[in-house]
PDB file of N, CA and C in Angstrom:
ATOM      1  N   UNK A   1     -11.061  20.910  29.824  1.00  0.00           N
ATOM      2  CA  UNK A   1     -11.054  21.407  28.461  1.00  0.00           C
ATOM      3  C   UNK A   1      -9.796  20.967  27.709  1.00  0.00           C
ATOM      4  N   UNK A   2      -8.679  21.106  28.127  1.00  0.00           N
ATOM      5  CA  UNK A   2      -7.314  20.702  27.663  1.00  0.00           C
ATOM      6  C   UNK A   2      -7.803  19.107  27.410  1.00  0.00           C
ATOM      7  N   UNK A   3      -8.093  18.178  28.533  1.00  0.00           N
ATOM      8  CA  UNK A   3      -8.457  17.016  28.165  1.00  0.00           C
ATOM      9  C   UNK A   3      -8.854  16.676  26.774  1.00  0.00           C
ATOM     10  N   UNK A   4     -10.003  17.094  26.836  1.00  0.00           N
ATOM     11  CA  UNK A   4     -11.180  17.037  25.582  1.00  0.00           C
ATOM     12  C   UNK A   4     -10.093  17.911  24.255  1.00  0.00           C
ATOM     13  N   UNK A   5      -9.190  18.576  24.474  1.00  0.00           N
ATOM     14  CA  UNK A   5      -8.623  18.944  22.997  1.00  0.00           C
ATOM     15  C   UNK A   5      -7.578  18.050  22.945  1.00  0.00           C
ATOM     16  N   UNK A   6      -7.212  17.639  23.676  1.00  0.00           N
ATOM     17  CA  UNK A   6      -6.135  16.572  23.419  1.00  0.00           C
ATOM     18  C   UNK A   6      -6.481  15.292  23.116  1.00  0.00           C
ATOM     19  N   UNK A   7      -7.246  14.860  23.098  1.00  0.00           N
ATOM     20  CA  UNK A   7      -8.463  13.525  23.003  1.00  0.00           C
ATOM     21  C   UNK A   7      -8.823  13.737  21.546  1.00  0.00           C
ATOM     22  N   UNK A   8      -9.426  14.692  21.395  1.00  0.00           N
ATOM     23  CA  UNK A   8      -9.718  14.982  19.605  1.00  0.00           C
ATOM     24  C   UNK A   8      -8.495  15.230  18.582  1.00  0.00           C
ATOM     25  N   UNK A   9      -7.626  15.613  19.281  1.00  0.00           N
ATOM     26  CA  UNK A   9      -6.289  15.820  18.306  1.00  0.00           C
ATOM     27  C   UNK A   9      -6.030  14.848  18.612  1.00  0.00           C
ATOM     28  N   UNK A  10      -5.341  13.117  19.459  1.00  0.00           N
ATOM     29  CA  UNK A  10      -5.424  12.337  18.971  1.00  0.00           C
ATOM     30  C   UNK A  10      -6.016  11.618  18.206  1.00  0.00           C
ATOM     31  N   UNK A  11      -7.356  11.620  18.332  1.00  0.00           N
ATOM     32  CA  UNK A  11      -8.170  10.822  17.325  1.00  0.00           C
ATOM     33  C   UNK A  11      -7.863  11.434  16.236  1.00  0.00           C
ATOM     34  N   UNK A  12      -7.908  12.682  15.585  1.00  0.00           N
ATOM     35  CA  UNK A  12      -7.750  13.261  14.283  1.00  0.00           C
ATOM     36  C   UNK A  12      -6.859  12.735  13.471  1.00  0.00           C
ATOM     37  N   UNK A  13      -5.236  12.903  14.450  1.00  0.00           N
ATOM     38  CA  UNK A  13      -4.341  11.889  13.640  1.00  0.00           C
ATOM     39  C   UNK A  13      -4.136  10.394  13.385  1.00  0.00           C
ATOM     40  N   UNK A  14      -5.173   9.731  14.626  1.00  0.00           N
ATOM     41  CA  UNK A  14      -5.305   8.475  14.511  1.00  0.00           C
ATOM     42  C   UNK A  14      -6.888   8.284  13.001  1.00  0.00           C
ATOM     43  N   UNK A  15      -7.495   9.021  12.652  1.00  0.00           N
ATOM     44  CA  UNK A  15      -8.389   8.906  11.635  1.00  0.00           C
ATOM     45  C   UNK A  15      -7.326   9.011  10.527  1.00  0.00           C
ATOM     46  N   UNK A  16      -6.666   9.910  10.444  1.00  0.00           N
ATOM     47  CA  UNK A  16      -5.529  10.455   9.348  1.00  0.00           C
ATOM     48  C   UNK A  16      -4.995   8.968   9.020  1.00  0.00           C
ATOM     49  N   UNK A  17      -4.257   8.413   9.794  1.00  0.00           N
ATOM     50  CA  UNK A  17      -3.141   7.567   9.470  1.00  0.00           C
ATOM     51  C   UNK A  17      -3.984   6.309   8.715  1.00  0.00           C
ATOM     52  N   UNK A  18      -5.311   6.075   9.453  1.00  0.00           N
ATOM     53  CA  UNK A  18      -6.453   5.084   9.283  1.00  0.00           C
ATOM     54  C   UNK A  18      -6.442   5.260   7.432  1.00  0.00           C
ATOM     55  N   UNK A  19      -6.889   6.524   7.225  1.00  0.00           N
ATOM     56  CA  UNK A  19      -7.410   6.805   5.895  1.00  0.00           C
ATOM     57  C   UNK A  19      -6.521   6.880   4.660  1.00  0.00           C
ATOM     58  N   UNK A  20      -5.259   6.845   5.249  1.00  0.00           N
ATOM     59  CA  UNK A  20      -3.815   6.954   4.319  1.00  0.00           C
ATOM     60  C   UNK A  20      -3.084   5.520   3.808  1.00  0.00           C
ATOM     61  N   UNK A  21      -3.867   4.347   4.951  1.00  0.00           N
ATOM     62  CA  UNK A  21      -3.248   3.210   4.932  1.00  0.00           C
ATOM     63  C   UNK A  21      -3.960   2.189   4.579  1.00  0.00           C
ATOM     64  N   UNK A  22      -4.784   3.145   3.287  1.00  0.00           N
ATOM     65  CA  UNK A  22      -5.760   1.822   2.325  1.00  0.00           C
ATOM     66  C   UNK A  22      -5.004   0.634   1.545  1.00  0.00           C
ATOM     67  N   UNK A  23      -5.507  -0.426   1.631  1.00  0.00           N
ATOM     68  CA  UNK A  23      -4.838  -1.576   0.688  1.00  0.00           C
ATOM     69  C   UNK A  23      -5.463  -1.021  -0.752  1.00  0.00           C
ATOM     70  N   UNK A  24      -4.054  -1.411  -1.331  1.00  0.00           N
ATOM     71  CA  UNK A  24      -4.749  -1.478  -3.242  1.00  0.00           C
ATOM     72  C   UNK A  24      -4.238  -2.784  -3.346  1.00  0.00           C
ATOM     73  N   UNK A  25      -5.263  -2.942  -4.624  1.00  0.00           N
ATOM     74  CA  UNK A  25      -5.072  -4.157  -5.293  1.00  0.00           C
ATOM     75  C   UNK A  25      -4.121  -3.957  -6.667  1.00  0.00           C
ATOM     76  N   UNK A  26      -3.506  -4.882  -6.682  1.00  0.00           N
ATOM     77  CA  UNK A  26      -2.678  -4.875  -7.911  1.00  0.00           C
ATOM     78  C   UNK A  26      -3.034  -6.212  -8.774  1.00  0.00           C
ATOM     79  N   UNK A  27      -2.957  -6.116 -10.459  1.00  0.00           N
ATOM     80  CA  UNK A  27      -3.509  -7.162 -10.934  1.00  0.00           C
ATOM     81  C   UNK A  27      -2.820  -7.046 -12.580  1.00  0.00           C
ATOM     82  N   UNK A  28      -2.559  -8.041 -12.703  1.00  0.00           N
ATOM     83  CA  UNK A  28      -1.762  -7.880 -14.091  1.00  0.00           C
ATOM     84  C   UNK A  28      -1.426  -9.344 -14.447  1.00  0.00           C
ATOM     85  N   UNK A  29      -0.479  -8.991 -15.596  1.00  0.00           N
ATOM     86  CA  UNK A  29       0.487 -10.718 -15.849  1.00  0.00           C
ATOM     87  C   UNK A  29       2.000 -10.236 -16.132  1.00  0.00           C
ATOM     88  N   UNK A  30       2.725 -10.527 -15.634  1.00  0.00           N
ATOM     89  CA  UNK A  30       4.465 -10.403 -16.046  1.00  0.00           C
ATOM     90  C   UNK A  30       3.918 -11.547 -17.462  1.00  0.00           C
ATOM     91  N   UNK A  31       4.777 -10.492 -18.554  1.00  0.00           N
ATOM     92  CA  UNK A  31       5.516 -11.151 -19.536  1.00  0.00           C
ATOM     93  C   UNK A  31       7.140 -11.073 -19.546  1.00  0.00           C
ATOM     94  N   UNK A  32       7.595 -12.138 -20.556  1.00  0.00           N
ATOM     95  CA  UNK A  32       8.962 -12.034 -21.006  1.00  0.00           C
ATOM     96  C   UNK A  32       8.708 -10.820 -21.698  1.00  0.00           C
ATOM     97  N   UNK A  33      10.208 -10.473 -22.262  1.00  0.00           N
ATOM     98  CA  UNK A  33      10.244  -9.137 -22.895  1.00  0.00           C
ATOM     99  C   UNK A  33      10.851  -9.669 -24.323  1.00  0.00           C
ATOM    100  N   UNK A  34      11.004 -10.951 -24.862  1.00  0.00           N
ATOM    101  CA  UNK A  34      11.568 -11.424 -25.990  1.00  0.00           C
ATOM    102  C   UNK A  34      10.304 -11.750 -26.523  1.00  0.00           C
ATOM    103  N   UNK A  35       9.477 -12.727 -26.191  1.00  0.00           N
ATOM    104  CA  UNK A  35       8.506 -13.492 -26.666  1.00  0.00           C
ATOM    105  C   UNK A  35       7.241 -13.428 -26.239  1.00  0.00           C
ATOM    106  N   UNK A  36       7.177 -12.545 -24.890  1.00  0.00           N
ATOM    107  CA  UNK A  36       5.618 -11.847 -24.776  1.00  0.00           C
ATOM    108  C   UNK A  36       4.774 -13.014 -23.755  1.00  0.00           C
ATOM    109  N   UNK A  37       5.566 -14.015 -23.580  1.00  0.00           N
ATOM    110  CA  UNK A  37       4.817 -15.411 -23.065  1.00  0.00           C
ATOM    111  C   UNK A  37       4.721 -14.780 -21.645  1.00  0.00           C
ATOM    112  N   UNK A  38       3.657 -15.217 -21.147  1.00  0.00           N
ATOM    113  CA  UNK A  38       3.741 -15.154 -19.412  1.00  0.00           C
ATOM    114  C   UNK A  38       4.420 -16.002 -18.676  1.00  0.00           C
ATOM    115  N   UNK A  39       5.191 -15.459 -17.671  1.00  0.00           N
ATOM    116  CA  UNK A  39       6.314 -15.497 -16.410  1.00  0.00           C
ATOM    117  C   UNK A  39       5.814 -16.468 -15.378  1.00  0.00           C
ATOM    118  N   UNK A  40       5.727 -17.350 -15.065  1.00  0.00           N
ATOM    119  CA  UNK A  40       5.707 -18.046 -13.979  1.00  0.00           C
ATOM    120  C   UNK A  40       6.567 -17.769 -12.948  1.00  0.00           C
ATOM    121  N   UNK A  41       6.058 -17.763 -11.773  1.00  0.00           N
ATOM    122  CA  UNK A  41       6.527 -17.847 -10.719  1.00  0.00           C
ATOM    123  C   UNK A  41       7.728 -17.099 -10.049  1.00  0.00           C
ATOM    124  N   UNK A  42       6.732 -15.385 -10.721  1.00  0.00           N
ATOM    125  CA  UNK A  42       7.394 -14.468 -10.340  1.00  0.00           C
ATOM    126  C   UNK A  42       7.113 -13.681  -9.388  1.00  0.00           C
ATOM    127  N   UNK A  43       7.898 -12.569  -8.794  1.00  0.00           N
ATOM    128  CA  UNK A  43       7.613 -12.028  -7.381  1.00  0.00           C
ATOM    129  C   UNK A  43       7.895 -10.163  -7.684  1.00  0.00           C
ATOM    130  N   UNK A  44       7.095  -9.634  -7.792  1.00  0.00           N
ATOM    131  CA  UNK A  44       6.685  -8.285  -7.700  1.00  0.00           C
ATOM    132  C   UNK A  44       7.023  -7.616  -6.845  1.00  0.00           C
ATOM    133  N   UNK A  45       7.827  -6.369  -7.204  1.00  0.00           N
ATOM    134  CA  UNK A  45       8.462  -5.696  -5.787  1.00  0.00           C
ATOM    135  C   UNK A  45       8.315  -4.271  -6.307  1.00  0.00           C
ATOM    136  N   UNK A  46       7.299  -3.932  -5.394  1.00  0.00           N
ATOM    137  CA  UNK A  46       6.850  -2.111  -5.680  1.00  0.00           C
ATOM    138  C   UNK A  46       7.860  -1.234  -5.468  1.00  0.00           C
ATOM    139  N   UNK A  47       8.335  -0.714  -6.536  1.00  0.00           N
ATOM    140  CA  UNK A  47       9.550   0.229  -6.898  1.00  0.00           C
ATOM    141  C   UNK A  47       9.579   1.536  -5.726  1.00  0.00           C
ATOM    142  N   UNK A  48      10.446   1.518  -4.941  1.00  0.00           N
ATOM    143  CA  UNK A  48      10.796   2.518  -3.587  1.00  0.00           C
ATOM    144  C   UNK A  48       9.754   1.698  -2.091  1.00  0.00           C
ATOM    145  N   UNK A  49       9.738   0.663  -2.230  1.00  0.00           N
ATOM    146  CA  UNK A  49       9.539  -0.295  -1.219  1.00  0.00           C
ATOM    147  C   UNK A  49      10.244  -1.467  -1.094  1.00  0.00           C
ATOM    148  N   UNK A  50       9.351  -2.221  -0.054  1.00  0.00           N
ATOM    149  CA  UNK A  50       9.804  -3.366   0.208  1.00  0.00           C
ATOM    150  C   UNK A  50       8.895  -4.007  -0.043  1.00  0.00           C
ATOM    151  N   UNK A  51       7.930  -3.942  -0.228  1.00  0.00           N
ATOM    152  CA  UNK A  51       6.536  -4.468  -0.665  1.00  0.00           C
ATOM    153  C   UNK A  51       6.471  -5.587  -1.514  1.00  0.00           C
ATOM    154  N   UNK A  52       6.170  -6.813  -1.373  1.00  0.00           N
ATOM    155  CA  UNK A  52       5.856  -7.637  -2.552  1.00  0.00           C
ATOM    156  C   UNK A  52       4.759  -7.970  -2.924  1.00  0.00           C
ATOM    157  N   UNK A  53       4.601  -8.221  -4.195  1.00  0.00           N
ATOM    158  CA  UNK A  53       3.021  -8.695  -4.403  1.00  0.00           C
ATOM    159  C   UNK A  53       3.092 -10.149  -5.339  1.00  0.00           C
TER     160      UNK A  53
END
């Protein structure tokens, strides 16, 4: 019995972590902030990460 509850409480938190660690998509255009033109060959960094996009 202990087995079998310890087996389901892993899986539970292993479903948890599964369901928390969806990809999003991100989609936009960097502009300049003078002239509004789009940014080439720029690199996106999600604010309180390390994340780039």
């Amino acid at each position: 019995m202990k087995k079998i509850r310890f087996l389901l409480a892993t899986f539970s938190l292993m479903l948890g972590s599964v369901l928390f660690a969806q990809p999003v998509t991100i989609t936009g255009t960097v502009t300049d902030g003078t002239d509004g033109m789009p940014m080439i060959g720029v690199t996106v960094v999600i604010k309180g990460t390390t994340e780039m996009v």
